[in-house]
Structures are given as C-alpha cells and as structure tokens.
Protein backbone atom coordinates (compact mmCIF):
# COMPACT_ATOMS: atom_id res chain seq x y z
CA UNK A 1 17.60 9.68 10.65
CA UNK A 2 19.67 6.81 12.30
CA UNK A 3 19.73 3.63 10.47
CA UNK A 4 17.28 0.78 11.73
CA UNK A 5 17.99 -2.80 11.52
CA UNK A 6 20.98 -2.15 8.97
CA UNK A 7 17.84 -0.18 6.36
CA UNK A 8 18.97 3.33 5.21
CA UNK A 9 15.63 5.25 7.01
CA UNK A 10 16.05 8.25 5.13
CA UNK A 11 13.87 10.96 4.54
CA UNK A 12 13.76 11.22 0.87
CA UNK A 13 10.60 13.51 -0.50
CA UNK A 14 7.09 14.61 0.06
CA UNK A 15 4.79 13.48 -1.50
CA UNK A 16 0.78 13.68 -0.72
CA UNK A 17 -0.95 15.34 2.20
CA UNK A 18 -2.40 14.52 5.42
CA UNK A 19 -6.01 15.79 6.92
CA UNK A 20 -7.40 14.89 10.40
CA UNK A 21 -11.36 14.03 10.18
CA UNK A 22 -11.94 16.23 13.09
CA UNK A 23 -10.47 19.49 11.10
CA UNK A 24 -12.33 18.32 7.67
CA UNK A 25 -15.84 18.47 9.90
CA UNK A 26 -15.03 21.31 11.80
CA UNK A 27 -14.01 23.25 8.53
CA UNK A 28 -10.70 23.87 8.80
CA UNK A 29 -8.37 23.91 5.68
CA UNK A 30 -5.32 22.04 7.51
CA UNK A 31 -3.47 19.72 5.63
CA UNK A 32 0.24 18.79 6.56
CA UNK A 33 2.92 17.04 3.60
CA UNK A 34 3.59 13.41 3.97
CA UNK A 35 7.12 12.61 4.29
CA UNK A 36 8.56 9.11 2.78
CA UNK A 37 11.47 7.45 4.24
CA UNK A 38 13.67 5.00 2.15
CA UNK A 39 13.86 1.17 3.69
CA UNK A 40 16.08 -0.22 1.26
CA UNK A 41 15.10 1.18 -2.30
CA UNK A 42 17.64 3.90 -3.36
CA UNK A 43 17.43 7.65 -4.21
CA UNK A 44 17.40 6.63 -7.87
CA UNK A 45 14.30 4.52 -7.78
CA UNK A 46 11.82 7.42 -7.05
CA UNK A 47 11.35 10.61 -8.80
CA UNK A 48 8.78 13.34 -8.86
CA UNK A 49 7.20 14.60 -12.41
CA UNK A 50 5.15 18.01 -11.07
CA UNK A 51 1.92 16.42 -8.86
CA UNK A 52 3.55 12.67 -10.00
CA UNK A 53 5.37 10.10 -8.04
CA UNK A 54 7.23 8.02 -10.47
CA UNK A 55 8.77 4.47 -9.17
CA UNK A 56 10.91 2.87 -11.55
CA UNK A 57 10.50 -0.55 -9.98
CA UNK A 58 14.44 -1.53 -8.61
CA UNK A 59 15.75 -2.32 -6.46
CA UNK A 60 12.74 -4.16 -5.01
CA UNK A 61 12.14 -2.71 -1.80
CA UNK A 62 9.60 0.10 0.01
CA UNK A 63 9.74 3.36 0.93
CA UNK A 64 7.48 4.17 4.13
CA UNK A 65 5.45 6.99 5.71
CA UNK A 66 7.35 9.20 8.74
CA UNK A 67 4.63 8.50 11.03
CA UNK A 68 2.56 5.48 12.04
CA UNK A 69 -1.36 5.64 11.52
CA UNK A 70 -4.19 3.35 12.88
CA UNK A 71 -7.57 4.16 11.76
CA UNK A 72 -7.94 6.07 8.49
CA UNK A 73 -8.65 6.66 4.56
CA UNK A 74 -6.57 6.55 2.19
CA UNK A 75 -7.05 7.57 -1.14
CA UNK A 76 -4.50 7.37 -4.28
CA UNK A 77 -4.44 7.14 -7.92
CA UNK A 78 -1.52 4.78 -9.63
CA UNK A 79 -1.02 3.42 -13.21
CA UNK A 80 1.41 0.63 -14.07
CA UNK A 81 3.17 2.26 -17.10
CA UNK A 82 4.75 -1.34 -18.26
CA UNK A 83 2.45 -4.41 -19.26
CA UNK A 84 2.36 -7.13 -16.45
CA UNK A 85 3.89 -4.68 -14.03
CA UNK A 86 3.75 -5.27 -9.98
CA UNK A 87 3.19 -3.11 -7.13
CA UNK A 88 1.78 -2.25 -4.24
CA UNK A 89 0.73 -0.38 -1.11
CA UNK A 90 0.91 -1.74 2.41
CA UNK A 91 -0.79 -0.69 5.43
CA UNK A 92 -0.41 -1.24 9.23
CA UNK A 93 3.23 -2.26 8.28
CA UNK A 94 6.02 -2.99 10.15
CA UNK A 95 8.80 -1.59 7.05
CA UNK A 96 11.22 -4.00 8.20
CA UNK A 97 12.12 -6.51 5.27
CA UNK A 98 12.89 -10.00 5.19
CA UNK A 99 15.79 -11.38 3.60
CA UNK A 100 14.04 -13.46 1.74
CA UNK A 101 11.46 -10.94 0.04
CA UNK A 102 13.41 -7.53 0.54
CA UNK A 103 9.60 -6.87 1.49
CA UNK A 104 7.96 -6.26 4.94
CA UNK A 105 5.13 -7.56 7.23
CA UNK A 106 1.44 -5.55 6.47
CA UNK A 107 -1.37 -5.57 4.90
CA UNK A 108 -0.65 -5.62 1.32
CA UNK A 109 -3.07 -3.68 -1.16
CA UNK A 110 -2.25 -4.58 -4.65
CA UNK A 111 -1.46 -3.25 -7.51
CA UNK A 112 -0.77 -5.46 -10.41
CA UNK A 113 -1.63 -5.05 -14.46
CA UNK A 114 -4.06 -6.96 -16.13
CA UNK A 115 -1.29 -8.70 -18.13
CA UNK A 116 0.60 -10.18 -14.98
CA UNK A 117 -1.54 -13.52 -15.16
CA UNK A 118 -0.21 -14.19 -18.91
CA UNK A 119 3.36 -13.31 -17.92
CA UNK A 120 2.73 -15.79 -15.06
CA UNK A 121 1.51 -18.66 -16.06
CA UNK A 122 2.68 -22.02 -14.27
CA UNK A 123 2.86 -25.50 -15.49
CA UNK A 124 1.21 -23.63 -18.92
CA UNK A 125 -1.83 -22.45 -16.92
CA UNK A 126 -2.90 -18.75 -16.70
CA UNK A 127 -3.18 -17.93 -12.87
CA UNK A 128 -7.12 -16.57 -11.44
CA UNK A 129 -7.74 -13.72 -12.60
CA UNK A 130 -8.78 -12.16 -9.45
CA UNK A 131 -4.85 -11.87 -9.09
CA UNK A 132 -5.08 -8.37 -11.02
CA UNK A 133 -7.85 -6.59 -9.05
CA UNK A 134 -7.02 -5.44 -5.48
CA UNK A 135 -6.03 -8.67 -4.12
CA UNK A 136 -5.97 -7.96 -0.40
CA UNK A 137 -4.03 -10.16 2.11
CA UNK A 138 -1.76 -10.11 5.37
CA UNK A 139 2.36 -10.07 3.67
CA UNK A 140 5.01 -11.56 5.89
CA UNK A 141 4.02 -12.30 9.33
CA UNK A 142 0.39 -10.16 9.54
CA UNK A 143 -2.54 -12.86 9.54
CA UNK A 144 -5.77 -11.61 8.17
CA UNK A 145 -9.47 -13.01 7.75
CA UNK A 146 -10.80 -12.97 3.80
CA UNK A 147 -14.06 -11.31 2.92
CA UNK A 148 -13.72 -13.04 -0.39
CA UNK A 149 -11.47 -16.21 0.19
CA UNK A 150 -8.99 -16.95 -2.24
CA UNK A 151 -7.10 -19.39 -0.05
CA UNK A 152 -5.58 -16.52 2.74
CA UNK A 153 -6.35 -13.81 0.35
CA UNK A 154 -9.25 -11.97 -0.45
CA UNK A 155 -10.14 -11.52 -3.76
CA UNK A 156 -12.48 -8.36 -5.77
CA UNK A 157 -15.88 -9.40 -6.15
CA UNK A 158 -15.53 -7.71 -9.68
CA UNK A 159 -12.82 -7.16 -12.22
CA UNK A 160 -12.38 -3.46 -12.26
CA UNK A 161 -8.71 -2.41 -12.22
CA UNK A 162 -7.59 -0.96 -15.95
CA UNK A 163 -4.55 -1.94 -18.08
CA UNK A 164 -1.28 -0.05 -18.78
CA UNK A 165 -0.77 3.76 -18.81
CA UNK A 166 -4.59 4.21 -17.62
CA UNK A 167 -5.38 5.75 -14.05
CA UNK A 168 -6.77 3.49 -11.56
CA UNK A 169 -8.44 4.71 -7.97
CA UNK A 170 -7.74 3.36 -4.91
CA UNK A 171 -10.04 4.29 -1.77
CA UNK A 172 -8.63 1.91 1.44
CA UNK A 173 -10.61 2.63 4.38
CA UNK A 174 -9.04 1.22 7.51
CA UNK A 175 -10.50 1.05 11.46
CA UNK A 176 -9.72 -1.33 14.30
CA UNK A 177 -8.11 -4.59 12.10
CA UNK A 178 -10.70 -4.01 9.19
CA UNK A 179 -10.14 -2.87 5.67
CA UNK A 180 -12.30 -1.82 2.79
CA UNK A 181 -10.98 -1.11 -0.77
CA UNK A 182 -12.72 0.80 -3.34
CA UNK A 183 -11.69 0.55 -6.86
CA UNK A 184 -12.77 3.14 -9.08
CA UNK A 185 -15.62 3.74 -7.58
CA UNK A 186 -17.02 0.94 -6.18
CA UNK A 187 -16.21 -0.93 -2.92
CA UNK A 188 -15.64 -4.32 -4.19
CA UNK A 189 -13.13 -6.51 -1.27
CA UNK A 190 -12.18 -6.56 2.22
CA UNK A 191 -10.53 -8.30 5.24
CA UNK A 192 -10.65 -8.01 8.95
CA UNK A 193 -9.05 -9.56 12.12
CA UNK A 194 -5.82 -8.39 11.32
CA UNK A 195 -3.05 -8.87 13.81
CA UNK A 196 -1.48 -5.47 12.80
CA UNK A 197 -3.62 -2.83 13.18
CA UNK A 198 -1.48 0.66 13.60
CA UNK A 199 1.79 0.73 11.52
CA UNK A 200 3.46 2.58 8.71
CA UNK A 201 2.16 2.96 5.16
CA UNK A 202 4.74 1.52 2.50
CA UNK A 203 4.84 2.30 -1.39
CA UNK A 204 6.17 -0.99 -3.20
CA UNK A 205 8.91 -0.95 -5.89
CA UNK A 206 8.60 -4.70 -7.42
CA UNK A 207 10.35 -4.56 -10.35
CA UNK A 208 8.28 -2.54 -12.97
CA UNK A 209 7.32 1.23 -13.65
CA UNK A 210 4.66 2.50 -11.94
CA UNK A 211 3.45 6.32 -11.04
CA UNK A 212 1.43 7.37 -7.98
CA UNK A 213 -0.50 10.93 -7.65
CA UNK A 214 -3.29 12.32 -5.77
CA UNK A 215 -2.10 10.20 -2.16
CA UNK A 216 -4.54 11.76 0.49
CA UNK A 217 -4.64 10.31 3.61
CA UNK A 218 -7.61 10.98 5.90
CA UNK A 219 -7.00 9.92 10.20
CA UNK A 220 -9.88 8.74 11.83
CA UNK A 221 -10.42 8.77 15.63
CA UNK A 222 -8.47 6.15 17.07
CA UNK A 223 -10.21 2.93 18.13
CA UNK A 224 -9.53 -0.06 21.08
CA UNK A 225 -6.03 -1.44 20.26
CA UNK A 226 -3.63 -3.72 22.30
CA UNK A 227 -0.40 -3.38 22.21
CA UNK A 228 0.42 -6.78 20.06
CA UNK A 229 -1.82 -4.97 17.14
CA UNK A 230 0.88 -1.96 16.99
CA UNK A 231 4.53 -2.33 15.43
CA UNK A 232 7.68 -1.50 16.79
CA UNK A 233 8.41 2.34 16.15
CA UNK A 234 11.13 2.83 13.72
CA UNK A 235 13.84 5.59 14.84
C-alpha cells in the first residue's frame, strides 16, 4: 500500500474475523480475516503467540483495520501483562496521528490497569478511579456527549476491569454516533452524538505490554450518515 500522509500503511497481519449480521441470521458460516495496517508503530511492536496478539507497547502509535466500518459489534478480550500499563482501542477513527500525540482522532475505548492511578498521581493525589474502567471519550478532534460525565469523558458506572495478566472482555456496540461498552459482562458506560461516526478501528501501542485475542467484529446494517460523520479514506 502507498504511504499516506508520510505513515507507513502497511499491511502487516491478520488477526480476528469479520461476520455480517445478515449472514449470522440467515445461517450462514461466513466469516472473512481482518487485516491490520501499520500507521506508525513498526513490524517489531506486534507479534502473534498461536490465537494471541501480543503488543509490546513502542513505539507509541496504532495499527488500523483495512476497511472502514459504521454500525457494528465488536467484541475482544485483552490483558495488560505489566502493572499500570496503557492501551486502547479506537473506533470511527480517522488513523491519522498528530504530532503531538503520535495518536489519532476517534473514539477512544480504554484500556488501562488498575495500577495506572498510583503510577499517576499529580501534585501527590491519586487520580479518579473511574480512569481504569472503560473510560470512553472522543481523542483528538472527535467531540462526543457523556452518558456518565467525567468532564468530556464518560466514565463506568462500576469498577469492573481486572488487574495484570487477567483477561478482561470488551463488548463495544456501535450505531449511528452511539456507543455502548460492556465489560465482562455487564453494560456499564456509553456516549453518543459523536461527530465521527464511520471510520477505521485502531489497536493502541502506549508504551506497555499488552495482548489481544478473540477480536470479532459483527457489521450491522448501515444507518442515516452525512458525509461530515465519515473520515477521509486512507489509500
């Protein structure tokens, strides 16, 4: 692939699988590999371990899906395997970084361990701990509306992400600028309004291990959208 905007935009694995609703309720076994593209990560920051996805965490930076997707589910499983570790998964997302962040504009579902607030702390005081439990919120320029306002973010209603080297689920279920995130088990956050609302998915490597398995994604008829709610397509 040709580079965009001076990013590498190479396909570097599959990883995960694809399913259209229509096929799931009509019976039909079709499933199709997803394809990742490296935005400015490298090679050497993703690996695969059998049915695993391992991101060592540098150079801080995404990988994103081949295609774009609008209305869907996604589900994935992810554990941080380093205490206070950061991550993430974006969705409706442009993939182009900013200079300042090496990160993109989306909507940013996150994935941080428990012990990030202690390894945080600012002027000696231990940030909210909603920080560590699929904080949702619009990165870079999207804008998004909080179900659970904490300031521009939306915070869990509960505290049910678990610490290093143990499994958490993620279930994100996105249609027309609205998002709903599950965490194991339990739908527990959301946001809606968002001004992106068809883009590319992005994996996040922020600076600490973290592994990824079991990334479905599920597409979903498509919905009203205006052309201001869908991102440039990437070549």
């Amino acid at each position: 692939m040709s580079s965009v905007l001076g990013f590498s935009q190479e396909v570097l694995f599959e990883f995960g699988e694809g399913k259209s609703w229509r096929d799931l309720m009509e019976g039909a076994p079709i499933s199709e590999p997803l394809r990742w593209v490296d935005v400015n990560t490298s090679a050497a920051t993703w690996s695969k371990d059998q049915e695993v996805l391992v991101c060592r965490g540098l150079p801080i930076g995404v990988i994103r899906s081949e295609k774009m997707y609008q209305n869907f589910i996604l589900d994935v499983e992810w554990r941080h395997m380093e205490a206070g570790g950061n991550s993430g998964v974006f969705v409706w997302c442009d993939a182009v970084p900013e200079v300042s962040s090496r990160l993109p504009s989306g909507v940013e579902v996150q994935m941080l361990e428990l012990d990030w607030v202690n390894q945080n702390k600012r002027d000696g005081v231990v940030p909210p701990i909603a920080y560590v439990h699929g904080e949702l919120f619009g990165a870079g320029k999207t804008r998004t509306i909080p179900d659970n306002p904490r300031g521009i973010r939306s915070k869990s209603i509960e505290n049910r992400c678990l610490g290093v080297g143990e499994w958490n689920k993620y279930t994100v279920v996105c249609v027309d600028g609205t998002i709903k995130l599950s965490i194991n088990g339990k739908f527990v956050n959301g946001i809606r309004e968002s001004s992106q609302r068809k883009g590319y998915l992005c994996l996040e490597a922020e600076g600490a291990k973290i592994e990824f398995r079991n990334f479905k994604i599920i597409e979903l008829d498509e919905g009203y959208i205006m052309s201001e709610h869908i991102v440039d397509p990437l070549q």
